[in-house]
Protein backbone atom coordinates (compact mmCIF):
# COMPACT_ATOMS: atom_id res chain seq x y z
CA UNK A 1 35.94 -41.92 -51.85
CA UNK A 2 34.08 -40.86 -48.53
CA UNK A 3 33.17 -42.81 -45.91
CA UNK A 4 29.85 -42.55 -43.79
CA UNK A 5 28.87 -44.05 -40.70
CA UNK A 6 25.19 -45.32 -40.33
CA UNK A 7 24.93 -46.06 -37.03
CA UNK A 8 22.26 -47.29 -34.28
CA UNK A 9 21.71 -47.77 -30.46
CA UNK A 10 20.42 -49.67 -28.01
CA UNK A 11 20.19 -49.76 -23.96
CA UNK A 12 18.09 -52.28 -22.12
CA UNK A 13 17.56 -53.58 -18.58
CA UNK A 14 17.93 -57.19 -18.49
CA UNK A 15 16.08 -59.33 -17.19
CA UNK A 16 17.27 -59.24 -13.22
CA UNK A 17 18.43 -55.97 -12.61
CA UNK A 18 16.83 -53.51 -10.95
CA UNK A 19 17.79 -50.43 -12.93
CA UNK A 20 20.25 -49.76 -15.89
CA UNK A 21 23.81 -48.51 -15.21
CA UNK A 22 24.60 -48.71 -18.73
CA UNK A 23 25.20 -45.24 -20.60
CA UNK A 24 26.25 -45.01 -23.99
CA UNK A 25 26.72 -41.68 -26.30
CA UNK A 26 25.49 -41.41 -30.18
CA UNK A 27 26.86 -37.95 -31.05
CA UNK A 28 28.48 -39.11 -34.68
CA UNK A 29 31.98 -38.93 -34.92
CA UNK A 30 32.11 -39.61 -31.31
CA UNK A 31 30.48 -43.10 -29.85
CA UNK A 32 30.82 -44.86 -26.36
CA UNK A 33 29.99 -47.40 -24.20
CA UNK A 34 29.73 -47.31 -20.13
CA UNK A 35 28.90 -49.94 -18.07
CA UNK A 36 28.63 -48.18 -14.34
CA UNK A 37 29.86 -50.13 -11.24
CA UNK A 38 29.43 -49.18 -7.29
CA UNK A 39 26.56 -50.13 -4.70
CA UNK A 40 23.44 -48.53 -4.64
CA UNK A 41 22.82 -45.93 -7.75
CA UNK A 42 26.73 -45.50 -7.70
CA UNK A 43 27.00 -47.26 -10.93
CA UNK A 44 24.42 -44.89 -12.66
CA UNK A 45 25.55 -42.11 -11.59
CA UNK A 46 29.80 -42.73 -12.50
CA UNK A 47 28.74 -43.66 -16.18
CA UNK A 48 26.09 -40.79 -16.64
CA UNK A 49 29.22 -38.66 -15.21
CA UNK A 50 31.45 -40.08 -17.60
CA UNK A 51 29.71 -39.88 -20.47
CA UNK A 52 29.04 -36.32 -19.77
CA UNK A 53 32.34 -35.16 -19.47
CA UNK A 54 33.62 -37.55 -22.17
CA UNK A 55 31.02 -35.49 -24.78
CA UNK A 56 31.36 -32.45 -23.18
CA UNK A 57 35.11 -32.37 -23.19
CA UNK A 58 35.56 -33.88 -27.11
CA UNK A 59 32.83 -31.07 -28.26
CA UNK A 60 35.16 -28.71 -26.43
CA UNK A 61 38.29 -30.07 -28.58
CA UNK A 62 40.03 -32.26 -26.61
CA UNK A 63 40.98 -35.50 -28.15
CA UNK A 64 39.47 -38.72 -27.16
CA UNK A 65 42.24 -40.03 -24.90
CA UNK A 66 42.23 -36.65 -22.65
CA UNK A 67 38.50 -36.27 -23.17
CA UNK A 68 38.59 -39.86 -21.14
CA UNK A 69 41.08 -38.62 -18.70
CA UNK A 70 38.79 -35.81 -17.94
CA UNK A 71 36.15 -38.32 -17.58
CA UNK A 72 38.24 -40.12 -15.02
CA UNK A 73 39.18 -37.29 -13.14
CA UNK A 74 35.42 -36.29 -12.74
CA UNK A 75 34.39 -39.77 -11.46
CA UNK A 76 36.80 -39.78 -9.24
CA UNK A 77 36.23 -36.41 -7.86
CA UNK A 78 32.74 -36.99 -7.45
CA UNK A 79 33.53 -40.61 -5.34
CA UNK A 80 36.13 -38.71 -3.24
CA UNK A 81 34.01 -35.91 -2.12
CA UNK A 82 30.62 -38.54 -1.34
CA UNK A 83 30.94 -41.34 0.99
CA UNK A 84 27.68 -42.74 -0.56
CA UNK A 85 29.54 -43.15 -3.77
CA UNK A 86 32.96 -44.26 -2.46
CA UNK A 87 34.83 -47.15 -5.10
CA UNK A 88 32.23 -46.31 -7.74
CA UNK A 89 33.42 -46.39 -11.34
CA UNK A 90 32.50 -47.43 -14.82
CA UNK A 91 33.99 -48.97 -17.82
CA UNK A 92 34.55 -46.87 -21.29
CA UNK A 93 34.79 -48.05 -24.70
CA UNK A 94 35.05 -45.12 -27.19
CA UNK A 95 35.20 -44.59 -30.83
CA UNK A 96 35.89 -41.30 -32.74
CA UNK A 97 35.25 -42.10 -36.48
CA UNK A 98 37.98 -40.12 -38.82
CA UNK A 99 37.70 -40.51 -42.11
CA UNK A 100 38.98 -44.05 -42.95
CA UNK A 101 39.88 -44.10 -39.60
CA UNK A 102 38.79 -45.22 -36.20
CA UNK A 103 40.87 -43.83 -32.98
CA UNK A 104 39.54 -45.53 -30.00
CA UNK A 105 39.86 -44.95 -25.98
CA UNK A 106 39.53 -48.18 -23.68
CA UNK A 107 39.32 -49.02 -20.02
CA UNK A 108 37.55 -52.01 -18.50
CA UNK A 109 35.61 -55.28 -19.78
CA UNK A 110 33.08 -53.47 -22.28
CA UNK A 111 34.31 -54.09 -26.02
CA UNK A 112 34.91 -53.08 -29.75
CA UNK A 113 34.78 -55.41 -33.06
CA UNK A 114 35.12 -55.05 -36.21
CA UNK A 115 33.19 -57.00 -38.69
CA UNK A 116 35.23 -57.60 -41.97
CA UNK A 117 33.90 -59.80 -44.73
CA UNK A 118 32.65 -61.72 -42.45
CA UNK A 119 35.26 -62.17 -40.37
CA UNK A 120 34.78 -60.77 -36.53
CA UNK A 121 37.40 -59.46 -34.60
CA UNK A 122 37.78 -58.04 -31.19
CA UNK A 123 39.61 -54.96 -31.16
CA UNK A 124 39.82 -54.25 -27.06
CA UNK A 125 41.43 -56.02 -24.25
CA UNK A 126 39.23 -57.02 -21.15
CA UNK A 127 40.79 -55.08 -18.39
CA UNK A 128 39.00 -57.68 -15.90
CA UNK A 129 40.71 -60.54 -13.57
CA UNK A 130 39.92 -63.27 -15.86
CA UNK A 131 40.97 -61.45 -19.06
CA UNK A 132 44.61 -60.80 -17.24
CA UNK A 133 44.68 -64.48 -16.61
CA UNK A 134 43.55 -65.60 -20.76
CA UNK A 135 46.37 -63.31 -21.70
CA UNK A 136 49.04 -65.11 -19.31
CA UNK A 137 48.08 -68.54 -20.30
CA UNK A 138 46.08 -69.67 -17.23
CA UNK A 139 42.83 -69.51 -17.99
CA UNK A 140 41.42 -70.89 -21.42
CA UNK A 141 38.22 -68.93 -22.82
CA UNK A 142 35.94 -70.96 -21.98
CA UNK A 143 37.36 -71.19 -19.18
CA UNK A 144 36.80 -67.90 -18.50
CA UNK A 145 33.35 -67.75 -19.73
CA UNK A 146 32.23 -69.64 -16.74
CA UNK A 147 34.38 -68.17 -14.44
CA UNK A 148 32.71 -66.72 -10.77
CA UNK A 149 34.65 -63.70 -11.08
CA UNK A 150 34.94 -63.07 -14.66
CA UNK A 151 33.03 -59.74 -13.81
CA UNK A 152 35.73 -58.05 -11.60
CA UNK A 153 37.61 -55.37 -13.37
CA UNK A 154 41.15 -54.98 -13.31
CA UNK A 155 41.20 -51.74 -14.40
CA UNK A 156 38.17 -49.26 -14.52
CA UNK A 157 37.93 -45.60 -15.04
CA UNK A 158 37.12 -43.37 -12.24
CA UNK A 159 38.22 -46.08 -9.09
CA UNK A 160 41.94 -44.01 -8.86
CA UNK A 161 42.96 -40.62 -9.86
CA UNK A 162 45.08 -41.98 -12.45
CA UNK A 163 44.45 -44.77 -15.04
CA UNK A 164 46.15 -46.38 -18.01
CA UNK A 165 43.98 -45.72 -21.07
CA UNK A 166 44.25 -48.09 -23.75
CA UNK A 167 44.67 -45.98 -27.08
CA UNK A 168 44.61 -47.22 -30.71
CA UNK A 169 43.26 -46.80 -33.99
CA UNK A 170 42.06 -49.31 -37.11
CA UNK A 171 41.68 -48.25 -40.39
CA UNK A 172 37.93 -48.24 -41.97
CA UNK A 173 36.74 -49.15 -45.16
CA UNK A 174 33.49 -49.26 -47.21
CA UNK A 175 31.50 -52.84 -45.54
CA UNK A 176 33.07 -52.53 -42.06
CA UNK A 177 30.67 -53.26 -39.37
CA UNK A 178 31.82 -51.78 -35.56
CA UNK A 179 30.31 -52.78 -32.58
CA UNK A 180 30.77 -51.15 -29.21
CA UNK A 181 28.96 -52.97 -26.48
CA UNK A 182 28.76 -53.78 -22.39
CA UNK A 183 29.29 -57.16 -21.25
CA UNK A 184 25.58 -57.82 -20.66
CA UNK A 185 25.79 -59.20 -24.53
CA UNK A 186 29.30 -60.83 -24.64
CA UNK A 187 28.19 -62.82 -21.63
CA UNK A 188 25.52 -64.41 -23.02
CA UNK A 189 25.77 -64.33 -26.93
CA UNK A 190 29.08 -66.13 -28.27
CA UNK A 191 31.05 -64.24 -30.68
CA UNK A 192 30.22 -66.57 -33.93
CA UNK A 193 26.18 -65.22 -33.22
CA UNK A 194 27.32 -61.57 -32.66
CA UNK A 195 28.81 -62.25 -36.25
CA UNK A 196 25.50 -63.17 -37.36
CA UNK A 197 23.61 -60.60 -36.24
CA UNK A 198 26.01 -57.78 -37.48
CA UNK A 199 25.11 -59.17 -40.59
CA UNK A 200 21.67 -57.75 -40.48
CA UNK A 201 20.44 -55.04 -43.60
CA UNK A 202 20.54 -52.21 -41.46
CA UNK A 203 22.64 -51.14 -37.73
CA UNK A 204 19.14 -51.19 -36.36
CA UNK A 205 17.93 -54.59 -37.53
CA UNK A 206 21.58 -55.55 -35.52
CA UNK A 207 21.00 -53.85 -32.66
CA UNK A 208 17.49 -55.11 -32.13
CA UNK A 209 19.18 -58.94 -32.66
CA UNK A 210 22.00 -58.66 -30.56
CA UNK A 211 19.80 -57.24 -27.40
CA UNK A 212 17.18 -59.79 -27.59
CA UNK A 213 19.82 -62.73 -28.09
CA UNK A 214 20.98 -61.82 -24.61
CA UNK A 215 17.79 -61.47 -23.25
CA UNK A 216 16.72 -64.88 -24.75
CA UNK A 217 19.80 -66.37 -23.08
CA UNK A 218 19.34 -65.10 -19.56
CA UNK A 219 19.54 -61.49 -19.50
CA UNK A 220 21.47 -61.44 -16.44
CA UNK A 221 22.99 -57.43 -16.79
CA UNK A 222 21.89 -54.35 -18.35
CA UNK A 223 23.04 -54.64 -22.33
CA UNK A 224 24.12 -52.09 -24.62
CA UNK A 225 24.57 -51.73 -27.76
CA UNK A 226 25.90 -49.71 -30.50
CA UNK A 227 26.39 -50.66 -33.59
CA UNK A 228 27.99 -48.54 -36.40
CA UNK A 229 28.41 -49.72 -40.70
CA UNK A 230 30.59 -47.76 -42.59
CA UNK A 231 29.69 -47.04 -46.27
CA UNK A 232 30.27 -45.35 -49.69
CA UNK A 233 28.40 -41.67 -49.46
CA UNK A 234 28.38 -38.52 -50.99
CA UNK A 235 28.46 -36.31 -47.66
CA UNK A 236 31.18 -35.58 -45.12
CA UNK A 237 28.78 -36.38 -42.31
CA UNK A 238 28.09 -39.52 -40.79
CA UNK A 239 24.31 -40.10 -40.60
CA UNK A 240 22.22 -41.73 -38.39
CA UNK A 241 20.14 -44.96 -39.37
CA UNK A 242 17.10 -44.40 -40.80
CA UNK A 243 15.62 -47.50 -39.32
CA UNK A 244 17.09 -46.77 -35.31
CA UNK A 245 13.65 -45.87 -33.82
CA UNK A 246 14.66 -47.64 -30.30
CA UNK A 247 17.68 -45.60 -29.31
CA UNK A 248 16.35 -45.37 -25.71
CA UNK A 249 18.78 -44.84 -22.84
CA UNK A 250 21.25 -42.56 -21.68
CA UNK A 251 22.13 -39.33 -24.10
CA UNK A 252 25.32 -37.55 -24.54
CA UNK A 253 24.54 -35.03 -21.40
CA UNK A 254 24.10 -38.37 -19.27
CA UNK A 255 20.75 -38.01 -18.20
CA UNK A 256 19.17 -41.00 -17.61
CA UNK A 257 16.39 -42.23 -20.56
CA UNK A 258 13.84 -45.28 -20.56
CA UNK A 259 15.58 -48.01 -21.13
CA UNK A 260 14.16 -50.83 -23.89
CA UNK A 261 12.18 -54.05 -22.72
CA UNK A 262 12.33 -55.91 -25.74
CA UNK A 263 9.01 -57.63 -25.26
CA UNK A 264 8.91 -61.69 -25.78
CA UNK A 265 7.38 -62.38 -28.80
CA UNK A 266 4.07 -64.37 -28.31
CA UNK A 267 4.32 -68.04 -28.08
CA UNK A 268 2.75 -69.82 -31.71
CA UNK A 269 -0.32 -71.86 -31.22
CA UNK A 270 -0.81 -75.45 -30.38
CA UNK A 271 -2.90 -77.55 -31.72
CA UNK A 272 -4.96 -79.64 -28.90
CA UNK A 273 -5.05 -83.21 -29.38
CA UNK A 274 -7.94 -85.48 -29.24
CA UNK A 275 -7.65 -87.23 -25.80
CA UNK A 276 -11.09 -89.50 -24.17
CA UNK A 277 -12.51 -89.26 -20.36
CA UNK A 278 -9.94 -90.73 -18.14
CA UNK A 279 -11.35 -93.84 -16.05
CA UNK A 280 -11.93 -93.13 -12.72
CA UNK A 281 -9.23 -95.83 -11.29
CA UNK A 282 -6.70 -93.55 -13.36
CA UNK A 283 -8.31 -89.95 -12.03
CA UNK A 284 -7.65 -91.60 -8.40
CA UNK A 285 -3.88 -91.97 -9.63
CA UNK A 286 -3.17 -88.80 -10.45
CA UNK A 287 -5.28 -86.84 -7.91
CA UNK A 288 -2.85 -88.78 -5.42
CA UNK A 289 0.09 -88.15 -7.43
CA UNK A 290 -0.58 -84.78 -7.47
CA UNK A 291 -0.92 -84.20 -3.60
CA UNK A 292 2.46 -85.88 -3.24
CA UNK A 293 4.18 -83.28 -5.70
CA UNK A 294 2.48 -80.44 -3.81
CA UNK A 295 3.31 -81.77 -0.35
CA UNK A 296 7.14 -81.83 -1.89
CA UNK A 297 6.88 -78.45 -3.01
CA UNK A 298 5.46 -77.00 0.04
CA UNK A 299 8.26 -79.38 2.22
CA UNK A 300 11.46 -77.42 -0.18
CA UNK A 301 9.68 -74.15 0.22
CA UNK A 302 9.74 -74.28 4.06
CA UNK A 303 13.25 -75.79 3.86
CA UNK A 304 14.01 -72.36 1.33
CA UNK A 305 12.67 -70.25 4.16
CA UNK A 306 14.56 -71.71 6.24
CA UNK A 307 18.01 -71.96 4.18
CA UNK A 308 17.89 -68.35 3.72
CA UNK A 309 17.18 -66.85 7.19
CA UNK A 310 19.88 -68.53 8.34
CA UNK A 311 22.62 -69.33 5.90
CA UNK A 312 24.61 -66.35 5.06
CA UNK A 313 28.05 -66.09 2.65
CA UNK A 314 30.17 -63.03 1.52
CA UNK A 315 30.51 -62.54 -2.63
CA UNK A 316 31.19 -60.83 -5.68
CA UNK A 317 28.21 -58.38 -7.32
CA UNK A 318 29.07 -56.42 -10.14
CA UNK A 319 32.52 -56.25 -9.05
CA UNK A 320 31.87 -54.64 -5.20
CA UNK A 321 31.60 -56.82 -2.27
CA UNK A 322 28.03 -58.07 -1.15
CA UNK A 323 26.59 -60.06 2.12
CA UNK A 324 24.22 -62.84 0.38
CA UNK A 325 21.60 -64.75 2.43
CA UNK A 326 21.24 -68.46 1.32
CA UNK A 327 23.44 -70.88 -0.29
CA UNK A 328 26.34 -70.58 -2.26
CA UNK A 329 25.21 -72.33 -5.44
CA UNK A 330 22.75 -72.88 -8.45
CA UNK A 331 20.60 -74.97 -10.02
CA UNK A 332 20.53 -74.64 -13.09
CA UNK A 333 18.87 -71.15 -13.92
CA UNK A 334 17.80 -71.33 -10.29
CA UNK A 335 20.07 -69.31 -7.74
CA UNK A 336 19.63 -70.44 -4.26
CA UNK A 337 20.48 -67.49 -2.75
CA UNK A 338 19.84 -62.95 -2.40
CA UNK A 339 21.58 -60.31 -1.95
CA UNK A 340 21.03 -59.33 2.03
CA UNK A 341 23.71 -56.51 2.08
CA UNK A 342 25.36 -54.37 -0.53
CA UNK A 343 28.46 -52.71 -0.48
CA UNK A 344 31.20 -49.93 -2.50
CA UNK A 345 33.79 -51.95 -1.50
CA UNK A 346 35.31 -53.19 -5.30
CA UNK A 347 36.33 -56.38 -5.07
CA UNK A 348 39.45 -55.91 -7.05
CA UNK A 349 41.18 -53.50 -3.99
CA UNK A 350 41.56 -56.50 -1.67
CA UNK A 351 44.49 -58.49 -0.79
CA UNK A 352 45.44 -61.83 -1.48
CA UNK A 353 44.35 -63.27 2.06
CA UNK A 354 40.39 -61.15 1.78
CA UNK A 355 40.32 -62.71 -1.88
CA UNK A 356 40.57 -65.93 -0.79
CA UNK A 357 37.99 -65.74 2.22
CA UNK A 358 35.53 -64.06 -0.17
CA UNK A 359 36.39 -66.95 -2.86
CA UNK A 360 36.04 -69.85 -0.34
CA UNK A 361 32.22 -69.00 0.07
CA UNK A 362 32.10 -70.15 3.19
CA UNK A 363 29.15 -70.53 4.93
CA UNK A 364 28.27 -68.28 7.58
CA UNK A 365 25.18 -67.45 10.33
CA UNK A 366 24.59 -63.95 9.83
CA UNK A 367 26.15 -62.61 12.53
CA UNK A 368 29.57 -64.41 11.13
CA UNK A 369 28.65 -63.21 7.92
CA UNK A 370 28.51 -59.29 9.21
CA UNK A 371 31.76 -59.44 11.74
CA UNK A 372 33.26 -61.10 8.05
CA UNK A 373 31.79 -58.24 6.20
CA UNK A 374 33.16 -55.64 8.63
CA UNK A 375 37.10 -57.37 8.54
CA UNK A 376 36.75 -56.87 5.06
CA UNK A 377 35.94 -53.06 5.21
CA UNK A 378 32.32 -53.86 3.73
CA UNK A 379 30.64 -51.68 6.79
CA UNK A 380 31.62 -48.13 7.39
């Protein structure tokens, strides 16, 4: 019997980010996943690298462990040699389809599953803080679902000149769904929906699902997908899903692509009800009612202002080390703070005593906040 792979992708921005360090490659049998990490553009440019070398090096030959390596080494390089790009890196997830077999290359918090009559498994380990702590006991999933740091990677390709590559292989058979993906979708979509939705007829009907269930639910990071189905055929190649028109993002020579909005669908109708004049004794209520909510508003506006030119703390972005102006907290969907001042320097390189200042989010006037900021090797 042979095997195919039908396969589609898809990149998109979120819904608070400012650009897309997500890169993924869809050069059948080889498929990955980076999710880029560093201030600025750093992020962008260490998974565009890796990616590059990672394709370049597997159409060279090299197998998909020491095509990673290479991709390492090149990341590396590049944040050694600019001081721009200094503590940059990126996670990998990659997939080399063989056969009835898929070998796979790992580093950092992006993931693989396999669907399998109906059953979804996750075939990576989250090299990430939280994920070390799930495995030892002292954090429960949910747990670390919520957790402040569940972002900060453990382990991530291209932050040292060496790294420990998880290697291992499944075998494949006809019905087997695989999904390679970033975090921006396991963050927001539980694992029984991403089950759902890799149920769909066709790897683009999946792809399409899973990116706008994250976006639906927040769309707080960049989200990738890639989604591949493995089938009965009567070729040796794997080919590409008929139905993937919106494989928009990064290609295999890294090169950044548009990435996908995934425009809200319009909201239905709604009826309008029969309503009569109100009296003019109940106009007069609400009229006053009104000016009192706006007079609120415009009273926690000015006390906003004023909150965030001068309360300052030092956090976690994306893994690196940031100066935020505001407070410390949330409500709701609502963050009541901004990032002030970015930095390179990963979070994860820090000792035991700078973790716990940076965890305490202490408040700070700004000038605290920068001497802080400087201690912690934030500020060349």
């Amino acid at each position: 019997m042979t095997l195919v792979a039908r396969h589609a992708a898809l990149t998109d921005i979120g819904l608070h980010r400012r650009s897309n360090e997500d890169r993924f490659i869809v050069a059948p049998p080889l498929f990955a996943v980076c999710d880029g990490m560093g201030g600025a553009e750093a992020g962008e440019v260490a998974a565009g690298l890796a990616v590059e070398t990672l394709a370049a090096r597997f159409a060279a030959g090299e197998g998909i462990v020491a095509a990673a390596r290479a991709a390492n080494a090149a990341v590396y390089a590049r944040a050694s040699e600019r001081r721009e790009e200094s503590g940059m890196g990126t996670t990998l997830t990659a997939l080399v389809v063989d056969e009835d077999q898929g070998h796979f290359a790992h580093v950092g918090d992006s993931r693989a599953y396999r669907l399998r009559d109906g059953v979804l498994e996750q075939l990576s380990a989250d090299h990430s803080l939280v994920g070390e702590m799930v495995r030892e006991g002292r954090l429960t999933p949910e747990e670390a679902a919520a957790h402040p740091h569940r972002s900060v990677l453990s382990r991530a390709l291209g932050t040292e000149a060496e790294v420990e590559i998880d290697r291992f292989s499944v075998d494949l058979r006809s019905g087997d769904v695989l999904l390679l993906c970033s975090d921006g979708l396991t963050s927001e979509v539980s694992d029984d929906e991403i089950r759902e939705m890799l149920g769909a007829a066709t790897p683009a009907e999946a792809a399409r699902a899973l990116v706008d269930a994250a976006r639906a639910a927040g769309g707080h990071d960049n989200v990738t997908v890639v989604v591949i189905r493995i089938e009965e055929g009567g070729e040796t190649d794997a080919s590409a899903d008929s139905g993937a028109a919106d494989v928009r993002g990064a290609d295999v020579r890294g090169g950044e692509g548009a990435a996908a909005t995934g425009a809200a669908a319009p909201a239905a109708p709604v009826a309008a009800a029969p309503s009569k004049t109100p009296a003019p004794r109940a106009a007069r209520r609400r009229l006053i009612t009104l000016v009192v909510v706006l007079a609120l508003v415009a009273l926690l506006g000015l006390a906003g202002v004023v909150v965030v030119n001068t309360c300052y703390f030092v956090g976690v972005d994306d893994g690196t080390l940031a100066v935020y102006s505001g407070l410390p907290w949330s409500i709701g969907p609502l963050e009541l703070h901004s990032i002030y001042l970015r930095s390179t320097r990963p979070y994860v390189l820090l000792d035991e005593s700078e973790r716990a200042l940076v965890d305490a989010h202490e408040i700070h006037s700004k000038d605290e906040a920068l001497r802080l900021a400087e201690e912690l090797g934030m500020v060349p």
